[in-house]
N, C-alpha and C. Protein backbone atom coordinates (compact mmCIF):
# COMPACT_ATOMS: atom_id res chain seq x y z
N UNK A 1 -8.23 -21.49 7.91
CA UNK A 1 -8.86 -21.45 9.22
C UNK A 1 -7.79 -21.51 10.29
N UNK A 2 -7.43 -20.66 11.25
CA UNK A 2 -6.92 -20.97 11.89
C UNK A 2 -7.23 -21.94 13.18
N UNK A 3 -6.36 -22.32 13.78
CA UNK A 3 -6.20 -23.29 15.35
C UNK A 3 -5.37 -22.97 15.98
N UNK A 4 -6.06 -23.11 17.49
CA UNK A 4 -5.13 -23.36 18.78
C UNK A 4 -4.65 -24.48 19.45
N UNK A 5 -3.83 -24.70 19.23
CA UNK A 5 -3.54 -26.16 19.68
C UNK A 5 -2.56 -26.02 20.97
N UNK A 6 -2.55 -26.92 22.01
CA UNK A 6 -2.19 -26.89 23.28
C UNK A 6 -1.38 -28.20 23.74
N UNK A 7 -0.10 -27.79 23.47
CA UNK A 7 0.89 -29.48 23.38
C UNK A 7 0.32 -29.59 24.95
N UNK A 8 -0.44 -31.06 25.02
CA UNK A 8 -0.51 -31.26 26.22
C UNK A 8 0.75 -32.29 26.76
N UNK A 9 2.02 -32.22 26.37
CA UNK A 9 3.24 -32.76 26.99
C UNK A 9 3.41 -31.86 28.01
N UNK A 10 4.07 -30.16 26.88
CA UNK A 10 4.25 -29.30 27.79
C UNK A 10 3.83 -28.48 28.57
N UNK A 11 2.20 -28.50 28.79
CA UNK A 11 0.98 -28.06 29.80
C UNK A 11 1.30 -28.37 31.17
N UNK A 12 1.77 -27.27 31.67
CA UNK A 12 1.81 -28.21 33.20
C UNK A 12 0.68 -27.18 33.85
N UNK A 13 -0.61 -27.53 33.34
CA UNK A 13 -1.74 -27.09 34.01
C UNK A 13 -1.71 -25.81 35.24
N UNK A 14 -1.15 -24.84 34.81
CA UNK A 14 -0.84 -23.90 35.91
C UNK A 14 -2.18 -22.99 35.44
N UNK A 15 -2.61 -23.10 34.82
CA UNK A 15 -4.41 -21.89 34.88
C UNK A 15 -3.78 -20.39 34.06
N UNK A 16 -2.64 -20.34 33.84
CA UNK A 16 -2.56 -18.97 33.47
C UNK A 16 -3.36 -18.47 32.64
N UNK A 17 -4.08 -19.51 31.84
CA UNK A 17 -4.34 -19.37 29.73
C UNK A 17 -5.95 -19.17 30.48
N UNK A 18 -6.58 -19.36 31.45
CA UNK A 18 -8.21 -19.92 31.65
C UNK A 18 -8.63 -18.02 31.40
N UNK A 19 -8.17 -17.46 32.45
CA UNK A 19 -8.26 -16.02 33.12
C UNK A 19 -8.02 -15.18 31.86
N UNK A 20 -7.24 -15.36 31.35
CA UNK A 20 -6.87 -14.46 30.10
C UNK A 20 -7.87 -14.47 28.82
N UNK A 21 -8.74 -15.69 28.81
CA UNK A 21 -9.17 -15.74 27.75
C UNK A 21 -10.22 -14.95 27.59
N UNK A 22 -10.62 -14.06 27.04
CA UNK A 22 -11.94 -13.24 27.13
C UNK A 22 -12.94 -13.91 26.86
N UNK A 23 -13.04 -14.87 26.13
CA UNK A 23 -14.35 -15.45 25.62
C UNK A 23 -14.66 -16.40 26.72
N UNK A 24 -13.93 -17.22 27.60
CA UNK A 24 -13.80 -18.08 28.43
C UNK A 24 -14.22 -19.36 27.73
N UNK A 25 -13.10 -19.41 26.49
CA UNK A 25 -13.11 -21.05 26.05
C UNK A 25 -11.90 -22.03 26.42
N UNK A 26 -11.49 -21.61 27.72
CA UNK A 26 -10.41 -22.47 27.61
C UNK A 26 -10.94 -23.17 29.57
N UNK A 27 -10.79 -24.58 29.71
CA UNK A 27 -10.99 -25.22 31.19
C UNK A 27 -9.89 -26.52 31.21
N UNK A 28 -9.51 -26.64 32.38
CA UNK A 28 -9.11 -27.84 32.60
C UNK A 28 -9.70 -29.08 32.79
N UNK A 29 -9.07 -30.05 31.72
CA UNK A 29 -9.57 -31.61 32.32
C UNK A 29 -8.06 -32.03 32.26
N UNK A 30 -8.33 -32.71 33.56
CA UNK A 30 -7.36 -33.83 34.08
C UNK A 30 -6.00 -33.33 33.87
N UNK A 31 -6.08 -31.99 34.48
CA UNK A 31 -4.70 -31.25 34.56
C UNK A 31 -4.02 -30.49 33.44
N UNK A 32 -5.20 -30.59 31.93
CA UNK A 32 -4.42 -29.83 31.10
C UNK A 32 -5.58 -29.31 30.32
N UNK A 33 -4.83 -27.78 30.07
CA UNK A 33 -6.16 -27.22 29.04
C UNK A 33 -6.26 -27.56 28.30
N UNK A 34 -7.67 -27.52 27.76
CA UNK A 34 -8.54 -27.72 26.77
C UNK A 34 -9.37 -26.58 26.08
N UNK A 35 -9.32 -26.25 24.56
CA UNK A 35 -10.23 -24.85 24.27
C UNK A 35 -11.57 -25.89 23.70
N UNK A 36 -12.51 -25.00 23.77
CA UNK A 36 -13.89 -24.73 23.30
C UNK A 36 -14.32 -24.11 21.98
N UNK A 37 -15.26 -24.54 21.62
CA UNK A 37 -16.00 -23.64 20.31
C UNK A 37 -16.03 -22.35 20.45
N UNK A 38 -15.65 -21.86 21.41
CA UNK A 38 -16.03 -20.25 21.61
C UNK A 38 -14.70 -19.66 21.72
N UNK A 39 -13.77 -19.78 21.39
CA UNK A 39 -12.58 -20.10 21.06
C UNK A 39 -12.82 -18.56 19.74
N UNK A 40 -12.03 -17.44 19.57
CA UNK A 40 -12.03 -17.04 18.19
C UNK A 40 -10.73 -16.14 17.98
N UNK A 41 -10.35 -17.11 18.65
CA UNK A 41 -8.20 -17.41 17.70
C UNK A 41 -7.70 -16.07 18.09
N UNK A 42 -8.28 -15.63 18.89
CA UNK A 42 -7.82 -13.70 19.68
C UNK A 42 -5.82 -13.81 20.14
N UNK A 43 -5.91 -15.08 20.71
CA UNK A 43 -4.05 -14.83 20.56
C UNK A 43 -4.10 -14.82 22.71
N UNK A 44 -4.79 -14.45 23.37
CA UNK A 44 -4.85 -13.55 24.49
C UNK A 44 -4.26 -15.19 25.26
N UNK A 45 -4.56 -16.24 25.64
CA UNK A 45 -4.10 -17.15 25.84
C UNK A 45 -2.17 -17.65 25.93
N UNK A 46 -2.31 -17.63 23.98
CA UNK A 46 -0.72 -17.48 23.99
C UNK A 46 -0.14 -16.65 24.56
N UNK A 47 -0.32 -15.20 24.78
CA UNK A 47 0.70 -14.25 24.94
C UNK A 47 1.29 -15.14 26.98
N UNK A 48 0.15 -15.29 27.21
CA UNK A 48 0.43 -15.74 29.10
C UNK A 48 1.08 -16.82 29.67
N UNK A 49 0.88 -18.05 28.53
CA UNK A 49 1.04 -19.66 29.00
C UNK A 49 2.69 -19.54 29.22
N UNK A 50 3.30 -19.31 30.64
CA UNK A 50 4.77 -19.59 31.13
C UNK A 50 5.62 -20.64 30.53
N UNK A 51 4.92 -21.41 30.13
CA UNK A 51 5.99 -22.93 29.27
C UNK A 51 5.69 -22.51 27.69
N UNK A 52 4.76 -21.63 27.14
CA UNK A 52 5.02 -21.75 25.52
C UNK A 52 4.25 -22.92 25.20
N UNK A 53 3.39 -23.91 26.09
CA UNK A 53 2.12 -24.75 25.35
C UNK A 53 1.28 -24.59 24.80
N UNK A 54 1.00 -23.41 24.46
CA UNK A 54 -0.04 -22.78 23.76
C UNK A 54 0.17 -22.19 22.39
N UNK A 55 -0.12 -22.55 21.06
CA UNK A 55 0.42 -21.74 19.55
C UNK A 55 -1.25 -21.75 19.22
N UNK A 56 -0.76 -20.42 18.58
CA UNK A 56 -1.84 -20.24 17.34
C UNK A 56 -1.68 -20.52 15.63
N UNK A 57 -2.03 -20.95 15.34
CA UNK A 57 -1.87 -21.39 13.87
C UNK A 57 -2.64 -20.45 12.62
N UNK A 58 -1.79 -20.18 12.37
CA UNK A 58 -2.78 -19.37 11.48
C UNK A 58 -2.70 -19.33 10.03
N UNK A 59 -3.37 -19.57 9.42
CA UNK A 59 -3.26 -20.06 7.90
C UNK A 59 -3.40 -19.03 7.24
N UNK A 60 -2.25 -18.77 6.52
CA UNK A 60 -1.70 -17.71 5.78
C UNK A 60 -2.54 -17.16 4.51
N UNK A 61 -3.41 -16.78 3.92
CA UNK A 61 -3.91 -17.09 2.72
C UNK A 61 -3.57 -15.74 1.98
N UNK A 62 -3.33 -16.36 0.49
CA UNK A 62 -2.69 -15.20 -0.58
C UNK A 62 -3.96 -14.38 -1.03
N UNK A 63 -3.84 -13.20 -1.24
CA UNK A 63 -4.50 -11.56 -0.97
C UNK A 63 -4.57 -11.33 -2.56
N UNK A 64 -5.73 -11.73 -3.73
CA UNK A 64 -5.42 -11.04 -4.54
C UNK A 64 -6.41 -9.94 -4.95
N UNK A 65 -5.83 -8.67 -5.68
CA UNK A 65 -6.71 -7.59 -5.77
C UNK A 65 -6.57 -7.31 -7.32
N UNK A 66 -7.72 -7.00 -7.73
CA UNK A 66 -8.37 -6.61 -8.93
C UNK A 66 -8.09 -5.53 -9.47
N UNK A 67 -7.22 -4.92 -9.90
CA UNK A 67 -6.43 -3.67 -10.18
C UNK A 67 -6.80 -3.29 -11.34
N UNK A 68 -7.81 -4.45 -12.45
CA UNK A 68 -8.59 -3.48 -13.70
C UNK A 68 -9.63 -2.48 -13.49
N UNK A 69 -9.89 -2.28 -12.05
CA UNK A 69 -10.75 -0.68 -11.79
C UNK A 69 -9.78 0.82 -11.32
N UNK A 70 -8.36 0.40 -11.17
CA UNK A 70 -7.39 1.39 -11.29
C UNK A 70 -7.46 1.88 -11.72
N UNK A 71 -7.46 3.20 -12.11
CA UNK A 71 -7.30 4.47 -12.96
C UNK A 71 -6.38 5.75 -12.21
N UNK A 72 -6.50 6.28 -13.65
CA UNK A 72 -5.01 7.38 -13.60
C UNK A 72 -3.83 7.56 -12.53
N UNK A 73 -3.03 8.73 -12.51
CA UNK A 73 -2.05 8.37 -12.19
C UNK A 73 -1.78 9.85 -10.65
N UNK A 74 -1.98 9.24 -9.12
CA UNK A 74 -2.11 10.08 -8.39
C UNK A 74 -0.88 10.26 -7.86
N UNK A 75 -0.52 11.78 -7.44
CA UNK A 75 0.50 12.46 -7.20
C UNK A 75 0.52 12.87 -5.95
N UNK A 76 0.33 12.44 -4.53
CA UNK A 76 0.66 12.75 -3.25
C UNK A 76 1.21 14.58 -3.29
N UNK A 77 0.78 15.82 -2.64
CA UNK A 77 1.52 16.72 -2.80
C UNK A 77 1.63 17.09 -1.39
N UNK A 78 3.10 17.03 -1.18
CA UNK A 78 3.78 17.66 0.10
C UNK A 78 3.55 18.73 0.16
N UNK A 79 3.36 19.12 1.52
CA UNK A 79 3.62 20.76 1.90
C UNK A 79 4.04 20.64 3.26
N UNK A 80 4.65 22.02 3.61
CA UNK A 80 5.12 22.64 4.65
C UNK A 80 5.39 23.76 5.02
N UNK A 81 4.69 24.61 6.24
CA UNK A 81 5.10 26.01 6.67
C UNK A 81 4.63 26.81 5.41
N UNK A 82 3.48 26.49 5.01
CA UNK A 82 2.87 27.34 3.80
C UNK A 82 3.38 26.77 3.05
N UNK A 83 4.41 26.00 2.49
CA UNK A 83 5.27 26.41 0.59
C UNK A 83 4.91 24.67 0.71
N UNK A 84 4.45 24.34 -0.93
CA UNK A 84 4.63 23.15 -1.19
C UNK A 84 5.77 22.67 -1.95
N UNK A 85 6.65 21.40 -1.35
CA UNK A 85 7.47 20.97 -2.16
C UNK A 85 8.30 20.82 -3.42
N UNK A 86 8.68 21.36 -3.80
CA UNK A 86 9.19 21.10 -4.89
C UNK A 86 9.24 19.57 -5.53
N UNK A 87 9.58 18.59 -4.78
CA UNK A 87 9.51 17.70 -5.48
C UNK A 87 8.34 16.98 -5.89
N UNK A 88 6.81 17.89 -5.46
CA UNK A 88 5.71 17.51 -5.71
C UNK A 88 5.60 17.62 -6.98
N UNK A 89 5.84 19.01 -7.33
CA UNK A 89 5.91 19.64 -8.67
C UNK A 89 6.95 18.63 -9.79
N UNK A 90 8.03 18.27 -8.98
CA UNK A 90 8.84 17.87 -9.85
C UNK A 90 7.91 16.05 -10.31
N UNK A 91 7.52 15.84 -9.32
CA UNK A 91 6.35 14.57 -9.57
C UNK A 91 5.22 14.34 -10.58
N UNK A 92 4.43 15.46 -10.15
CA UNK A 92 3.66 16.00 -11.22
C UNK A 92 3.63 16.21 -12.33
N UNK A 93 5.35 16.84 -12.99
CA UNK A 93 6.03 16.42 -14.04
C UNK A 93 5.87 15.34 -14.82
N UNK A 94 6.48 14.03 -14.01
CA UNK A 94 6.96 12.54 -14.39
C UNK A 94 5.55 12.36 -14.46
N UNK A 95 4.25 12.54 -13.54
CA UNK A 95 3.45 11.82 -13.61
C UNK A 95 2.32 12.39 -14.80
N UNK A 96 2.57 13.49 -15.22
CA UNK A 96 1.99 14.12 -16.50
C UNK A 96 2.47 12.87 -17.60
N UNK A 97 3.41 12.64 -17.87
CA UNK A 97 3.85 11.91 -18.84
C UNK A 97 3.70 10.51 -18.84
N UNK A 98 3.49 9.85 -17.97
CA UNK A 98 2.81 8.64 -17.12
C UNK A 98 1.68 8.43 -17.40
N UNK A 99 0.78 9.88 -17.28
CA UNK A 99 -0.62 9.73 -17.96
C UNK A 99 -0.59 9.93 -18.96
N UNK A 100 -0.01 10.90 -20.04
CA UNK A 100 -0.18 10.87 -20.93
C UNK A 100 0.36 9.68 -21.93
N UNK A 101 1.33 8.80 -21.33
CA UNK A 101 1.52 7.37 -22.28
C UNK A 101 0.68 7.03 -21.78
N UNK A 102 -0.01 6.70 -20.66
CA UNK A 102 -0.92 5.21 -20.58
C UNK A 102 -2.82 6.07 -20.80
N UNK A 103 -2.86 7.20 -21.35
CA UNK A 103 -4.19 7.47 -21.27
C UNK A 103 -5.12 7.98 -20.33
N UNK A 104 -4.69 8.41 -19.04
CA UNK A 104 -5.16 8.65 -18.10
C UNK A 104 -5.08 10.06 -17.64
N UNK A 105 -6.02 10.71 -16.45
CA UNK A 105 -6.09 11.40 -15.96
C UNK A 105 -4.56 11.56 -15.20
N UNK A 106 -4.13 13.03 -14.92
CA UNK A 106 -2.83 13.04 -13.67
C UNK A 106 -4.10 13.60 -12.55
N UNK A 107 -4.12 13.05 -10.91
CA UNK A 107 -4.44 13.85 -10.61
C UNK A 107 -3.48 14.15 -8.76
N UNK A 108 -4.00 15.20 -8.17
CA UNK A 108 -2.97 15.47 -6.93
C UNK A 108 -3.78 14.84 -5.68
N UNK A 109 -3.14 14.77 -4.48
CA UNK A 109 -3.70 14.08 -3.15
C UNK A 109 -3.11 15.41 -2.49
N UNK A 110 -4.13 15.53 -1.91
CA UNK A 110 -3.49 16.98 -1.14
C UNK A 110 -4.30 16.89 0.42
N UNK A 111 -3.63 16.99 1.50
CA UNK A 111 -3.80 17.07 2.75
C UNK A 111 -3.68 18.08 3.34
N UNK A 112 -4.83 18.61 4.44
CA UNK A 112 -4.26 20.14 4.98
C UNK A 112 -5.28 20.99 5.58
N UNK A 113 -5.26 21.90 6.53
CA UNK A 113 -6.85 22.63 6.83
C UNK A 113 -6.80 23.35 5.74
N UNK A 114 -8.22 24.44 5.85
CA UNK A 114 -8.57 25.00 4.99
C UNK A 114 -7.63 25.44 3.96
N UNK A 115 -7.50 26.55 4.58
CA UNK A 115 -6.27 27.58 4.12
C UNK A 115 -5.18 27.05 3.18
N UNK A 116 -4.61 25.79 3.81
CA UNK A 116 -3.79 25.47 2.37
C UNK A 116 -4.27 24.52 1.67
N UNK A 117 -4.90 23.87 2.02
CA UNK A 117 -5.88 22.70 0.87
C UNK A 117 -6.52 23.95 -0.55
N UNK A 118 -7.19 25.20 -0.16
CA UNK A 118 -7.78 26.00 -1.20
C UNK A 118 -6.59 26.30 -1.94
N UNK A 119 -5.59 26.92 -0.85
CA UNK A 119 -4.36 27.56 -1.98
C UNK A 119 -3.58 26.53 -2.64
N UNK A 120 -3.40 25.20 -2.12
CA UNK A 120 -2.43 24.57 -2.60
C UNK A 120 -3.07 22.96 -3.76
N UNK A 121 -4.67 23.85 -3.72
CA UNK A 121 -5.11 22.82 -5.46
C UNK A 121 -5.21 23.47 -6.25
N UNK A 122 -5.19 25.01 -6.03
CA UNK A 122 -5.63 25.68 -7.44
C UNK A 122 -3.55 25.53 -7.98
N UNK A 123 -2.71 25.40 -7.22
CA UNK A 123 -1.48 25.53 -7.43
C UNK A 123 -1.44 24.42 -8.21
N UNK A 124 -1.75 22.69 -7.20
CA UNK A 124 -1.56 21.84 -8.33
C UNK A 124 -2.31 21.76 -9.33
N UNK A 125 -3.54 22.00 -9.43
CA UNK A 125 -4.14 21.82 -10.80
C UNK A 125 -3.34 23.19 -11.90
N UNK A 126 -2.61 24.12 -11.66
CA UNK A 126 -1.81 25.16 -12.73
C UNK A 126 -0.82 24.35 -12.85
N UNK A 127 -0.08 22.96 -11.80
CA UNK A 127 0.64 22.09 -12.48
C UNK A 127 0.68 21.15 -12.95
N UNK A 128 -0.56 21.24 -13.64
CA UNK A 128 -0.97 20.22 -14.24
C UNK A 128 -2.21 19.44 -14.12
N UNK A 129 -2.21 19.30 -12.75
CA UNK A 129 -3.43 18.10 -12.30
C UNK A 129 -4.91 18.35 -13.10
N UNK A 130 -5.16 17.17 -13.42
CA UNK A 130 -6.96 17.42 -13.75
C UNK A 130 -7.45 17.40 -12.76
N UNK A 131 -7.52 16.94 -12.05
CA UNK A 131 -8.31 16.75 -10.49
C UNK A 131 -6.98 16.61 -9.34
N UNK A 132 -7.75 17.25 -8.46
CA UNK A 132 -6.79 16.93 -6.95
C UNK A 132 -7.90 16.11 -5.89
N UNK A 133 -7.93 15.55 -5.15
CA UNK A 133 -8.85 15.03 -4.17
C UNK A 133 -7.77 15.69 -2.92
N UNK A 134 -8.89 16.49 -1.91
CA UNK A 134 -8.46 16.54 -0.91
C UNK A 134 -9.12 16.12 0.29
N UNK A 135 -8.00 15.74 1.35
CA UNK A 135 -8.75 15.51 2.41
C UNK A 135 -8.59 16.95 3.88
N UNK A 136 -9.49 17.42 4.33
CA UNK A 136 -9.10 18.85 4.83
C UNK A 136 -10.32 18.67 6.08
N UNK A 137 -9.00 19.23 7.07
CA UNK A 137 -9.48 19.18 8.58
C UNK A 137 -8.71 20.12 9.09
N UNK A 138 -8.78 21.11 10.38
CA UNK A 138 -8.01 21.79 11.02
C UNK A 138 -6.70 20.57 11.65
N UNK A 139 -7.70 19.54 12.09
CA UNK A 139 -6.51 18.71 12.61
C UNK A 139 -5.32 18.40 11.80
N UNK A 140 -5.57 18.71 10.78
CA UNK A 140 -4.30 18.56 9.25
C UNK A 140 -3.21 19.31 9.25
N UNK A 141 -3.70 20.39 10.01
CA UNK A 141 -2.44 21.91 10.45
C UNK A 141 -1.32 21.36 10.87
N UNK A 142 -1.93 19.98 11.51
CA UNK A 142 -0.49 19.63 12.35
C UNK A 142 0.27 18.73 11.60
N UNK A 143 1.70 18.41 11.77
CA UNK A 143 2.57 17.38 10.66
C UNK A 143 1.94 16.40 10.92
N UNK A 144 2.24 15.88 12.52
CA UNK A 144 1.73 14.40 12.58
C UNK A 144 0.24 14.30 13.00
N UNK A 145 -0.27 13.74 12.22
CA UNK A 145 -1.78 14.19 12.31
C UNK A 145 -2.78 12.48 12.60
N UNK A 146 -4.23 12.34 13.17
CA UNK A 146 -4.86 11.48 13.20
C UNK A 146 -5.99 11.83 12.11
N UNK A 147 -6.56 10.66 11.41
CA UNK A 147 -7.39 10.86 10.42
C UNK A 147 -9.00 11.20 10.74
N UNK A 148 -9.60 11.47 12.49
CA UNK A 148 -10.23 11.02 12.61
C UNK A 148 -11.75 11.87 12.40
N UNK A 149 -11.82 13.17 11.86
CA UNK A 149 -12.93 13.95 11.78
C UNK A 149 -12.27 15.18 10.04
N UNK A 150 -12.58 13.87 9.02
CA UNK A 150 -11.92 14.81 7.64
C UNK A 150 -12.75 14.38 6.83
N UNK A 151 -13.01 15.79 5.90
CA UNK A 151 -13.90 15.80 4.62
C UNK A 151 -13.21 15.42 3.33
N UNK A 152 -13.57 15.01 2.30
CA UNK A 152 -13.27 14.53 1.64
C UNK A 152 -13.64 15.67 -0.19
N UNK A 153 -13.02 16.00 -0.54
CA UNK A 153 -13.36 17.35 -1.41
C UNK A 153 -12.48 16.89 -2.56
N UNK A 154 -13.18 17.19 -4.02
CA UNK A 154 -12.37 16.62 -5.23
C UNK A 154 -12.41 17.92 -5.81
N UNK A 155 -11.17 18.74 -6.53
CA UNK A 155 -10.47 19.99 -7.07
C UNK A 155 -10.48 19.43 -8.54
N UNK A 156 -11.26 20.20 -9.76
CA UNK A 156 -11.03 20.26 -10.83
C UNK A 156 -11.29 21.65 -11.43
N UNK A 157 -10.89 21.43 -12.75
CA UNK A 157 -11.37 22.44 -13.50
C UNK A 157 -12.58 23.45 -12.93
N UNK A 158 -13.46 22.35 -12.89
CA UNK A 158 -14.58 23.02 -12.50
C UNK A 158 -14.91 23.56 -10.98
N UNK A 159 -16.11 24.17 -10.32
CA UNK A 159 -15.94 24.21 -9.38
C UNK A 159 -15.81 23.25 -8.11
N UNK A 160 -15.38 23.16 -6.86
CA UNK A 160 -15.12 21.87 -5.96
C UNK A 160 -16.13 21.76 -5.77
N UNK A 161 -16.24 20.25 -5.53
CA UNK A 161 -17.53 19.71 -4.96
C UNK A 161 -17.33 18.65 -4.26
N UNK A 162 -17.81 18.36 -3.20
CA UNK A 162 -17.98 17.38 -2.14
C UNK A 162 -17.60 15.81 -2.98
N UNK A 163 -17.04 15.13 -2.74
CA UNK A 163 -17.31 13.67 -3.09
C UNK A 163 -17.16 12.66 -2.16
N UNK A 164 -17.57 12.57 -0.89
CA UNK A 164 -16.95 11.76 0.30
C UNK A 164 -16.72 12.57 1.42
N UNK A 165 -17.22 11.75 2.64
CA UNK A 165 -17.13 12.46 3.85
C UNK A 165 -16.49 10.79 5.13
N UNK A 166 -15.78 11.45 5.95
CA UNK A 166 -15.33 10.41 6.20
C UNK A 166 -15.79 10.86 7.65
N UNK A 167 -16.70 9.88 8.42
CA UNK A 167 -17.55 10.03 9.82
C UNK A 167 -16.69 10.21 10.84
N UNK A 168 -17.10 11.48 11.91
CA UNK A 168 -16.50 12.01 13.03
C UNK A 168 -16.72 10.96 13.68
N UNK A 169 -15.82 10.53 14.77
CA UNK A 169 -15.46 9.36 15.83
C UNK A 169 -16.70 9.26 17.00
């Protein structure tokens, strides 16, 4: 759980922390702030208080994730200016053999508008991939790209089919 705690030594009640707070849990008594239940540890306080009387505490807690629903072994595939990477291919390689010791599917991640998402899964699946998942937007054309209006399309053997759509903004 985190806390805000407010050394009231070094409070010299100047109001900066009251105004800043969005929730408006913070008031003065008897010259030094005080937070409230309505208080929800936003930080907006600390960033203002001129003396540094103000910390947030925040209790660190360890993150663990369940990695026995992991499966097979995915291959990111670069492209650029039409041609895909070579070292995708050369990936695809290592990661063929990756799946094939541990039992698993290889499959590709492929990013891109139309045009090269179609040409560039039937490429990785001839190198190998059982499946490619792509994600494909015009906005993808560009290198540096935002994620924010992309379909979600899985490339196998068989014909593509939709598996995931990720909601326009």
């Amino acid at each position: 759980m985190a806390r805000l705690l407010i050394d009231k030594d070094a409070c010299t009640g100047c109001e900066s922390c009251i105004p800043a707070c969005p929730f408006g849990a913070l008031s003065m008594k008897e010259g030094i702030a005080v937070v409230d239940e309505k208080c929800t540890f936003c930080g907006a306080c600390v960033d203002v208080c001129p003396v540094t009387a103000i910390t947030l505490e925040k209790e660190e807690k360890a993150v663990t994730i369940d990695i026995t629903a992991y499966k097979d072994v995915w291959i990111f595939i670069e492209h650029e200016f039409g041609k895909v990477g070579s070292v995708s291919f050369e990936l695809l390689g290592e990661g063929r053999k990756l799946a094939d010791a541990i039992g698993c599917k290889l499959c590709g991640m492929l990013f891109g508008d139309k045009e090269a998402v179609d040409k560039f899964a039937k490429e990785t699946i001839a190198y190998g991939a059982e499946k490619v998942y792509v994600m494909e937007s015009p906005l993808l054309r560009q290198r540096l790209i935002s994620f924010g209006n992309i379909s979600l399309r899985s490339f196998s053997s068989e014909p593509p089919h939709r598996v995931g759509i990720l909601q326009e903004r």
